[in-house]
PDB file of N, CA and C in Angstrom:
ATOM      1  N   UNK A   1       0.830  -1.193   0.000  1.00  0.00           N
ATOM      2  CA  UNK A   1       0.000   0.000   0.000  1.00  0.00           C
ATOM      3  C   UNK A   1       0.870   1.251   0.000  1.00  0.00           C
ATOM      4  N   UNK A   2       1.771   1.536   0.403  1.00  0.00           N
ATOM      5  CA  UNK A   2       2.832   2.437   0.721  1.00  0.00           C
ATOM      6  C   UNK A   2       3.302   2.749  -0.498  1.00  0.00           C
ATOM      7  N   UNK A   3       3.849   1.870  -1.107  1.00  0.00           N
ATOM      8  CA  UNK A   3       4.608   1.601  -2.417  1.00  0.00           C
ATOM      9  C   UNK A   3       3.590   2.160  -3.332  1.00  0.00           C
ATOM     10  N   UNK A   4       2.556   1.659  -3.377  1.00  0.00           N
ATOM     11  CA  UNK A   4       1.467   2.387  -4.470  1.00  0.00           C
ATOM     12  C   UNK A   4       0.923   4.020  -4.070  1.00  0.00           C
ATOM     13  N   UNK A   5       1.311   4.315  -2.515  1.00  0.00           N
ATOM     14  CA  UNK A   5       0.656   5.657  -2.227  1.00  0.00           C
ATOM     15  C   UNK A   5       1.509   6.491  -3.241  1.00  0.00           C
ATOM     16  N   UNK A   6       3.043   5.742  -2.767  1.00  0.00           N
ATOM     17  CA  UNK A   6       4.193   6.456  -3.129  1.00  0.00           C
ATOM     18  C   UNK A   6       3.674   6.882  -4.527  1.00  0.00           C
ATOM     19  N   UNK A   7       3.666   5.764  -5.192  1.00  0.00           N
ATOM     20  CA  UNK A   7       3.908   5.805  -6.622  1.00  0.00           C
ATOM     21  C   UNK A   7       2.885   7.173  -7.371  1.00  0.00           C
ATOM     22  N   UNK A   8       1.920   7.194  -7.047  1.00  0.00           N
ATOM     23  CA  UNK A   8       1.087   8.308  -6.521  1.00  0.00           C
ATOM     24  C   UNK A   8       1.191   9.707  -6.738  1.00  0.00           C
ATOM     25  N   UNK A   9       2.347  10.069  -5.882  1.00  0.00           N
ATOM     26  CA  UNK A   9       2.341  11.101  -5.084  1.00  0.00           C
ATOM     27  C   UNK A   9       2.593  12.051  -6.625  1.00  0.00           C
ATOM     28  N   UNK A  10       3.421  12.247  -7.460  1.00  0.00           N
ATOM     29  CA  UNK A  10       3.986  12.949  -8.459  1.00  0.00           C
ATOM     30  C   UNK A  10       2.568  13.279  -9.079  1.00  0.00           C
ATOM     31  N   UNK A  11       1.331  12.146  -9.494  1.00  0.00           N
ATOM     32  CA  UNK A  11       0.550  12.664 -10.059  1.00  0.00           C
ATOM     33  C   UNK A  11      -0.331  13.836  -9.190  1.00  0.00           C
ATOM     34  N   UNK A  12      -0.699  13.409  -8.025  1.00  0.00           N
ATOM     35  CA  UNK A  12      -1.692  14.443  -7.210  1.00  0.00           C
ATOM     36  C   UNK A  12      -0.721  15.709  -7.057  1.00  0.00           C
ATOM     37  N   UNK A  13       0.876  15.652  -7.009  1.00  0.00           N
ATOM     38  CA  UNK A  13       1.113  17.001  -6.668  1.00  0.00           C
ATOM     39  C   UNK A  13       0.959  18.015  -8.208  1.00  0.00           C
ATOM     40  N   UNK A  14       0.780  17.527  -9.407  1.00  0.00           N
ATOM     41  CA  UNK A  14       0.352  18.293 -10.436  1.00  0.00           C
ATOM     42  C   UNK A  14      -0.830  18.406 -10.636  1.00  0.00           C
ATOM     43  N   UNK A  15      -2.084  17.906 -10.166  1.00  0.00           N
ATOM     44  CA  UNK A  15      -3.204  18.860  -9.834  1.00  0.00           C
ATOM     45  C   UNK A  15      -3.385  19.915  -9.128  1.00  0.00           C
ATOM     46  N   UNK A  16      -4.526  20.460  -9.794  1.00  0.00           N
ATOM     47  CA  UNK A  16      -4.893  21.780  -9.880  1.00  0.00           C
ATOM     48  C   UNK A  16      -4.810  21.864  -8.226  1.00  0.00           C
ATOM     49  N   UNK A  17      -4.044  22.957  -7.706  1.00  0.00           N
ATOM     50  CA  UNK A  17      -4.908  23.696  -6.506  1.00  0.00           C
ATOM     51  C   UNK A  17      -4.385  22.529  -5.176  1.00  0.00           C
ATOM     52  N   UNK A  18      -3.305  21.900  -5.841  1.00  0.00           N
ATOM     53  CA  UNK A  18      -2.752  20.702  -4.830  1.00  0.00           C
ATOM     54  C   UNK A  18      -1.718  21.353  -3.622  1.00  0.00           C
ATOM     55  N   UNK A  19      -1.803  21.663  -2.494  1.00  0.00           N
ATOM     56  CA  UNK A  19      -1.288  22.291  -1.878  1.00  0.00           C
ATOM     57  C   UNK A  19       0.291  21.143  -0.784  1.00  0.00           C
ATOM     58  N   UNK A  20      -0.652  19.803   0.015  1.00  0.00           N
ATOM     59  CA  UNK A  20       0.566  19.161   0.460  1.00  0.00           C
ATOM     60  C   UNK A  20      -0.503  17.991   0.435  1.00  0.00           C
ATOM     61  N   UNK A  21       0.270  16.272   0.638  1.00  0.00           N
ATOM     62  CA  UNK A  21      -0.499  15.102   1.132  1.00  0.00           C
ATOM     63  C   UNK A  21       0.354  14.782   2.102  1.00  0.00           C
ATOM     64  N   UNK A  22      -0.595  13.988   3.424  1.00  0.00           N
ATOM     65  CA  UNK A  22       0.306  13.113   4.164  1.00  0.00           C
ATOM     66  C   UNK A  22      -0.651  11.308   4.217  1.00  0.00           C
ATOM     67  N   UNK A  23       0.896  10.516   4.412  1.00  0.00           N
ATOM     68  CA  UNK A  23      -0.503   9.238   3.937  1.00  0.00           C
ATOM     69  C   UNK A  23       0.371   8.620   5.165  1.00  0.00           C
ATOM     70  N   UNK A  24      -0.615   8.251   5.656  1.00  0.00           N
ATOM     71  CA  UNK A  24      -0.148   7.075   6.980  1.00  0.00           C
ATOM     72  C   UNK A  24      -0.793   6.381   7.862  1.00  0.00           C
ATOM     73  N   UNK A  25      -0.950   5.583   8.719  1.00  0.00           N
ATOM     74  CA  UNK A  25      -1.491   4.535   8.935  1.00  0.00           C
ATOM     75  C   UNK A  25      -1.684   4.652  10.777  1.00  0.00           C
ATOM     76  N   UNK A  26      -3.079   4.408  10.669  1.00  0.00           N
ATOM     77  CA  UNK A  26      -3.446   4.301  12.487  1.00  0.00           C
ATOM     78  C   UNK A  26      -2.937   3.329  13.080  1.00  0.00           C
ATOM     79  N   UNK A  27      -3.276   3.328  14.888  1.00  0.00           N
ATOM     80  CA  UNK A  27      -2.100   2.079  15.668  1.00  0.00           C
ATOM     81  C   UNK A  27      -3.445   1.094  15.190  1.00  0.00           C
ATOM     82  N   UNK A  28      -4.515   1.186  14.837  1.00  0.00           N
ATOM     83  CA  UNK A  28      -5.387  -0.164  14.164  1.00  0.00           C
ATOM     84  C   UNK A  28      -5.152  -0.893  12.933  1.00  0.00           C
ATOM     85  N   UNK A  29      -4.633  -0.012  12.300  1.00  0.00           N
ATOM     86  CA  UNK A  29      -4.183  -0.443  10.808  1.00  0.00           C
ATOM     87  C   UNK A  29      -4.727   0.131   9.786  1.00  0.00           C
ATOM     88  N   UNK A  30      -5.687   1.122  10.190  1.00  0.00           N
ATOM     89  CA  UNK A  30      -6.073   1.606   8.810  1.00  0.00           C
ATOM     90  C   UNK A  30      -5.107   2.846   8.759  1.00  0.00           C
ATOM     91  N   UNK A  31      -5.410   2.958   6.956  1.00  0.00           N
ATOM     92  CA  UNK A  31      -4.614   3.763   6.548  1.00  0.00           C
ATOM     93  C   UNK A  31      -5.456   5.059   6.395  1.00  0.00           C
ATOM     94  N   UNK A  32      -4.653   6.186   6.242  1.00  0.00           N
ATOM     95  CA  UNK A  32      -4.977   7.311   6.114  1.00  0.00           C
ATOM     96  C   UNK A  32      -4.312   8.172   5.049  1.00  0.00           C
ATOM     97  N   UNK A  33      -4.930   8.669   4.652  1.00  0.00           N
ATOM     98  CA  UNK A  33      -4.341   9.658   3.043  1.00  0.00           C
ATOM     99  C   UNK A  33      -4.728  11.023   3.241  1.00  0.00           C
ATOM    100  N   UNK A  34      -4.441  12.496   3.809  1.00  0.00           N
ATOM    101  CA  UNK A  34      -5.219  13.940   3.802  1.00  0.00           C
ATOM    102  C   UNK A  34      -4.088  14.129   3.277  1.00  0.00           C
ATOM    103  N   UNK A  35      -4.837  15.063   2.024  1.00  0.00           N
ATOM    104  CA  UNK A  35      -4.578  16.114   1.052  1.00  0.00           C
ATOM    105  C   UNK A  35      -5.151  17.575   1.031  1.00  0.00           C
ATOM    106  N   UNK A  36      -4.667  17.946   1.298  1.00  0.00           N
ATOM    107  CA  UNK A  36      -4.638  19.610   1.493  1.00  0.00           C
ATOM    108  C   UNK A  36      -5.187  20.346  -0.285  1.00  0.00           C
ATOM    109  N   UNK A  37      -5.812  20.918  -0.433  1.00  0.00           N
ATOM    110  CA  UNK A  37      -6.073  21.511  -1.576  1.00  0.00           C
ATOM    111  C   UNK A  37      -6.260  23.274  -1.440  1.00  0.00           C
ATOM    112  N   UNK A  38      -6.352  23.890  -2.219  1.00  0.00           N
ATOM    113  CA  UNK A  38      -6.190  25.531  -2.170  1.00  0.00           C
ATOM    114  C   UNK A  38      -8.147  25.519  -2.105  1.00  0.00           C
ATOM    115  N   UNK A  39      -8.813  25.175  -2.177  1.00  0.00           N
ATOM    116  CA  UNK A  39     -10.265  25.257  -2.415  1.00  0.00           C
ATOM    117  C   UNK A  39     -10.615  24.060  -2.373  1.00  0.00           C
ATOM    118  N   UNK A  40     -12.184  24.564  -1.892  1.00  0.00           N
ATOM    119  CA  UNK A  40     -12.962  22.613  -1.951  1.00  0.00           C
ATOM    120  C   UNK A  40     -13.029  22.623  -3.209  1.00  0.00           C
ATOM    121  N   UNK A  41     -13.500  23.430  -3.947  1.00  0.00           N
ATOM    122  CA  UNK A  41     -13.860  23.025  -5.425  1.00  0.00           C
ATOM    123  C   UNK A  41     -12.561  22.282  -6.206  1.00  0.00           C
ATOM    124  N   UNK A  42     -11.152  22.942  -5.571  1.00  0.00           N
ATOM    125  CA  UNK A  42      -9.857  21.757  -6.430  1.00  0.00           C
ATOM    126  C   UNK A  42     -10.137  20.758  -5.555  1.00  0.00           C
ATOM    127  N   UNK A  43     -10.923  20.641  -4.513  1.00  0.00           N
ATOM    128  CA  UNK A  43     -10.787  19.017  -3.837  1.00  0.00           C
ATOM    129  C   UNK A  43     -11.603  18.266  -4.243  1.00  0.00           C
ATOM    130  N   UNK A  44     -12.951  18.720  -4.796  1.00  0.00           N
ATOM    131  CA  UNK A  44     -13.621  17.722  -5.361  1.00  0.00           C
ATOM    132  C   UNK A  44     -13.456  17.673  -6.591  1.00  0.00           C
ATOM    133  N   UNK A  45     -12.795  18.820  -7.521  1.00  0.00           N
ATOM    134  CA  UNK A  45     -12.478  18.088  -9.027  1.00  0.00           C
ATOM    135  C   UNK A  45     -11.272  17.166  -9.187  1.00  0.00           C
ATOM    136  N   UNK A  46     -10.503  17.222  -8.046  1.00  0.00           N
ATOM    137  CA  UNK A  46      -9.668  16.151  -8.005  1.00  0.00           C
ATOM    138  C   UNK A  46      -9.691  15.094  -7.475  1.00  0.00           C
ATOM    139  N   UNK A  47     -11.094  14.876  -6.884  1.00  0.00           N
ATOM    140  CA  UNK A  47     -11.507  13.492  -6.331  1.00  0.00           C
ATOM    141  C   UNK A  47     -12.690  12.905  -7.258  1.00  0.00           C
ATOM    142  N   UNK A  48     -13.047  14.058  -8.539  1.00  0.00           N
ATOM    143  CA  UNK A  48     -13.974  13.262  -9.453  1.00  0.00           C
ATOM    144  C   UNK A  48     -12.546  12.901 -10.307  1.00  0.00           C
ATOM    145  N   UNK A  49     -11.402  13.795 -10.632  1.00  0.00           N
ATOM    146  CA  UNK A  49     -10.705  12.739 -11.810  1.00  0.00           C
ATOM    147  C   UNK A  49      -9.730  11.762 -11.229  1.00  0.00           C
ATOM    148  N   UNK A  50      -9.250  11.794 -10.568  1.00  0.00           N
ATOM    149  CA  UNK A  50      -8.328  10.889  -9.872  1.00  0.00           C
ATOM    150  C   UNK A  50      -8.476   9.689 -10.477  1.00  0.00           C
ATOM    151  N   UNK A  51      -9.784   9.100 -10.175  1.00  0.00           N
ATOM    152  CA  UNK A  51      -9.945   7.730 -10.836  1.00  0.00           C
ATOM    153  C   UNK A  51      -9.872   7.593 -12.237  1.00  0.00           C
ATOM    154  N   UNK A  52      -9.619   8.206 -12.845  1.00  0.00           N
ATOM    155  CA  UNK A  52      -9.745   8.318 -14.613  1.00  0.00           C
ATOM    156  C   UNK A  52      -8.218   8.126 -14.879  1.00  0.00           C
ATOM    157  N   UNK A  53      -7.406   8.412 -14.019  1.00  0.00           N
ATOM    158  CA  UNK A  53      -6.049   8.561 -14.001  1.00  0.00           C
ATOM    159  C   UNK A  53      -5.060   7.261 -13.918  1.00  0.00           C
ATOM    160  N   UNK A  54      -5.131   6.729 -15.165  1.00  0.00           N
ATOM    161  CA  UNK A  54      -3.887   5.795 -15.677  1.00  0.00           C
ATOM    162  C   UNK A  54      -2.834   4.895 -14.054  1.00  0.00           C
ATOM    163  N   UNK A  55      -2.443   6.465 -13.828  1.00  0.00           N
ATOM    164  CA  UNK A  55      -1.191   6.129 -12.764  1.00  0.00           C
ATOM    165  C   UNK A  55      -1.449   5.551 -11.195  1.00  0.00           C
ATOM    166  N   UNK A  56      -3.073   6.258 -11.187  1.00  0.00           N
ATOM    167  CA  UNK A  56      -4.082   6.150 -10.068  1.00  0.00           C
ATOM    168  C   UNK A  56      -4.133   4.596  -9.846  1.00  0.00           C
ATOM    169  N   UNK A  57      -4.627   3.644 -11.146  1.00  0.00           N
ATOM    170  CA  UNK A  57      -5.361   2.282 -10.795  1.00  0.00           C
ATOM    171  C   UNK A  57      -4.480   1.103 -10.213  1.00  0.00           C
ATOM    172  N   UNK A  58      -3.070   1.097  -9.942  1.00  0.00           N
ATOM    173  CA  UNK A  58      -2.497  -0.032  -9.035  1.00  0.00           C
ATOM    174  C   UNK A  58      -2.857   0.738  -7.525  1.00  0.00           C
ATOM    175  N   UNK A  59      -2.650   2.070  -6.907  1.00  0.00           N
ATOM    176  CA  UNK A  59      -3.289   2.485  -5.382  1.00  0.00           C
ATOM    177  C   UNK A  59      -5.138   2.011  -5.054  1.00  0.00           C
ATOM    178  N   UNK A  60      -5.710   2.381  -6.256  1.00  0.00           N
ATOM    179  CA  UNK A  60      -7.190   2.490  -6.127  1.00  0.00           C
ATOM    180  C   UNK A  60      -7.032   0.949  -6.251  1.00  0.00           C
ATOM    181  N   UNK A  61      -6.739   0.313  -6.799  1.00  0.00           N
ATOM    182  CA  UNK A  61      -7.076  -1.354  -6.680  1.00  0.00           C
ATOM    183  C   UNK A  61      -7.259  -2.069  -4.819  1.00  0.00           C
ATOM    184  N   UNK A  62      -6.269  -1.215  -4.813  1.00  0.00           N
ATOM    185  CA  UNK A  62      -5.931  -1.641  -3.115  1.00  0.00           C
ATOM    186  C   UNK A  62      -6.851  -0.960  -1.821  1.00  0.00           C
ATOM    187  N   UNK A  63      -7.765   0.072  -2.721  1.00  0.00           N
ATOM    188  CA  UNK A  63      -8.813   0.491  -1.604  1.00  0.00           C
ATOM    189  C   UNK A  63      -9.849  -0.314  -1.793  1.00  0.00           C
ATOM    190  N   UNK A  64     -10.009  -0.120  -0.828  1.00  0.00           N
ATOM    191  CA  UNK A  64     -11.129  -1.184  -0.308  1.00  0.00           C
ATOM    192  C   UNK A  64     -12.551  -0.679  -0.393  1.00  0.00           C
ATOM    193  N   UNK A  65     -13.671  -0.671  -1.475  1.00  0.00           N
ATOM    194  CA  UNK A  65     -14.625  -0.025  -1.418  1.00  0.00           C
ATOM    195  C   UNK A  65     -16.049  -0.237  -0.294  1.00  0.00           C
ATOM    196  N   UNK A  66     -15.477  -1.455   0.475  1.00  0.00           N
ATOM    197  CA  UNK A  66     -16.647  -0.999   1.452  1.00  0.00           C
ATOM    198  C   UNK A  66     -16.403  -0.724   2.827  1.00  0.00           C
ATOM    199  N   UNK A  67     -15.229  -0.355   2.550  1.00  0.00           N
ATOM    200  CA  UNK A  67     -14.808   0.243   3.780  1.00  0.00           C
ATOM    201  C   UNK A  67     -13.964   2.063   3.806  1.00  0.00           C
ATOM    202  N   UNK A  68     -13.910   1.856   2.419  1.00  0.00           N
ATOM    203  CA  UNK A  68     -13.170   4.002   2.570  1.00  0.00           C
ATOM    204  C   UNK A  68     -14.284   4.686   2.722  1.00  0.00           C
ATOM    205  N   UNK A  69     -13.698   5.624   3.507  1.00  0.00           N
ATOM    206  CA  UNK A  69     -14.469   6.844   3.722  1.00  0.00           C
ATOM    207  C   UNK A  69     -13.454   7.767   3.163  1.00  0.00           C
ATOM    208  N   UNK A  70     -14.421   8.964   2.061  1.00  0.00           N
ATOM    209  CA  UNK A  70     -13.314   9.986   1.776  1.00  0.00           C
ATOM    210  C   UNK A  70     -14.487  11.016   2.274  1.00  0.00           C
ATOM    211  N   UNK A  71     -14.158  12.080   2.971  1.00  0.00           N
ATOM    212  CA  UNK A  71     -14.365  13.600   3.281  1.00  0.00           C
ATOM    213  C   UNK A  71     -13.860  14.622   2.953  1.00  0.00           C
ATOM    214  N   UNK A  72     -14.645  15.581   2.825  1.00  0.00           N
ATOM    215  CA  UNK A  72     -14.024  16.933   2.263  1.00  0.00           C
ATOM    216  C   UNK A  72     -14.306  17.498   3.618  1.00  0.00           C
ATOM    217  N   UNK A  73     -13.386  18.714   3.999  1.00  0.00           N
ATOM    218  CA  UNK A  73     -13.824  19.225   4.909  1.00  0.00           C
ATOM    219  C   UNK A  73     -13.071  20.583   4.666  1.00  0.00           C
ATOM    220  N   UNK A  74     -13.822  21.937   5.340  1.00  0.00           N
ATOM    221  CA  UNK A  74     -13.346  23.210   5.782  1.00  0.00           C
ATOM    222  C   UNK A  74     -12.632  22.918   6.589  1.00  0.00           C
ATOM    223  N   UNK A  75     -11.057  23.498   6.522  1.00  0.00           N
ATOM    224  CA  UNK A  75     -10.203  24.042   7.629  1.00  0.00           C
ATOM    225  C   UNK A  75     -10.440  24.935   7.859  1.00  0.00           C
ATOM    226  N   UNK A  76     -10.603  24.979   9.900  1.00  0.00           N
ATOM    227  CA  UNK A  76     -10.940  26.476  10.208  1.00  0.00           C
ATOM    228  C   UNK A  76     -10.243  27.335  10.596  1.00  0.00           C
TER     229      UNK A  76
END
């Protein structure tokens, strides 16, 4: 999972409005991925294309769809 966040990282930092990511893992085992964006609106156009993204599908293979939760949220 690491290896694929890694692999990753080059594409999300050339989206739009990509500010920093940190990806790492709770003392339970789940993993965690927050990405910082300049606006919600670059956070959700980069969470509608992400998946369209070639470089994306060996990380996204490895999420687990009935268990991610992704959130957008205001920093206050």
């Amino acid at each position: 999972m690491l290896k694929a966040a890694n692999d990753v990282q080059p594409v999300i930092e050339k989206m739009e409005g990509n500010i920093s990511r940190h990806f790492g893992r709770t003392e339970e085992g789940e993993w965690v991925d927050t990405v910082m964006w300049d606006s919600m609106d670059s956070a959700k156009k980069a969470a509608e294309t992400i998946m369209g993204v070639p470089e994306f599908k060996p990380f996204g293979s490895l999420i687990d769809g009935q268990t991610v939760q992704m959130r957008h949220v205001e920093i206050a």
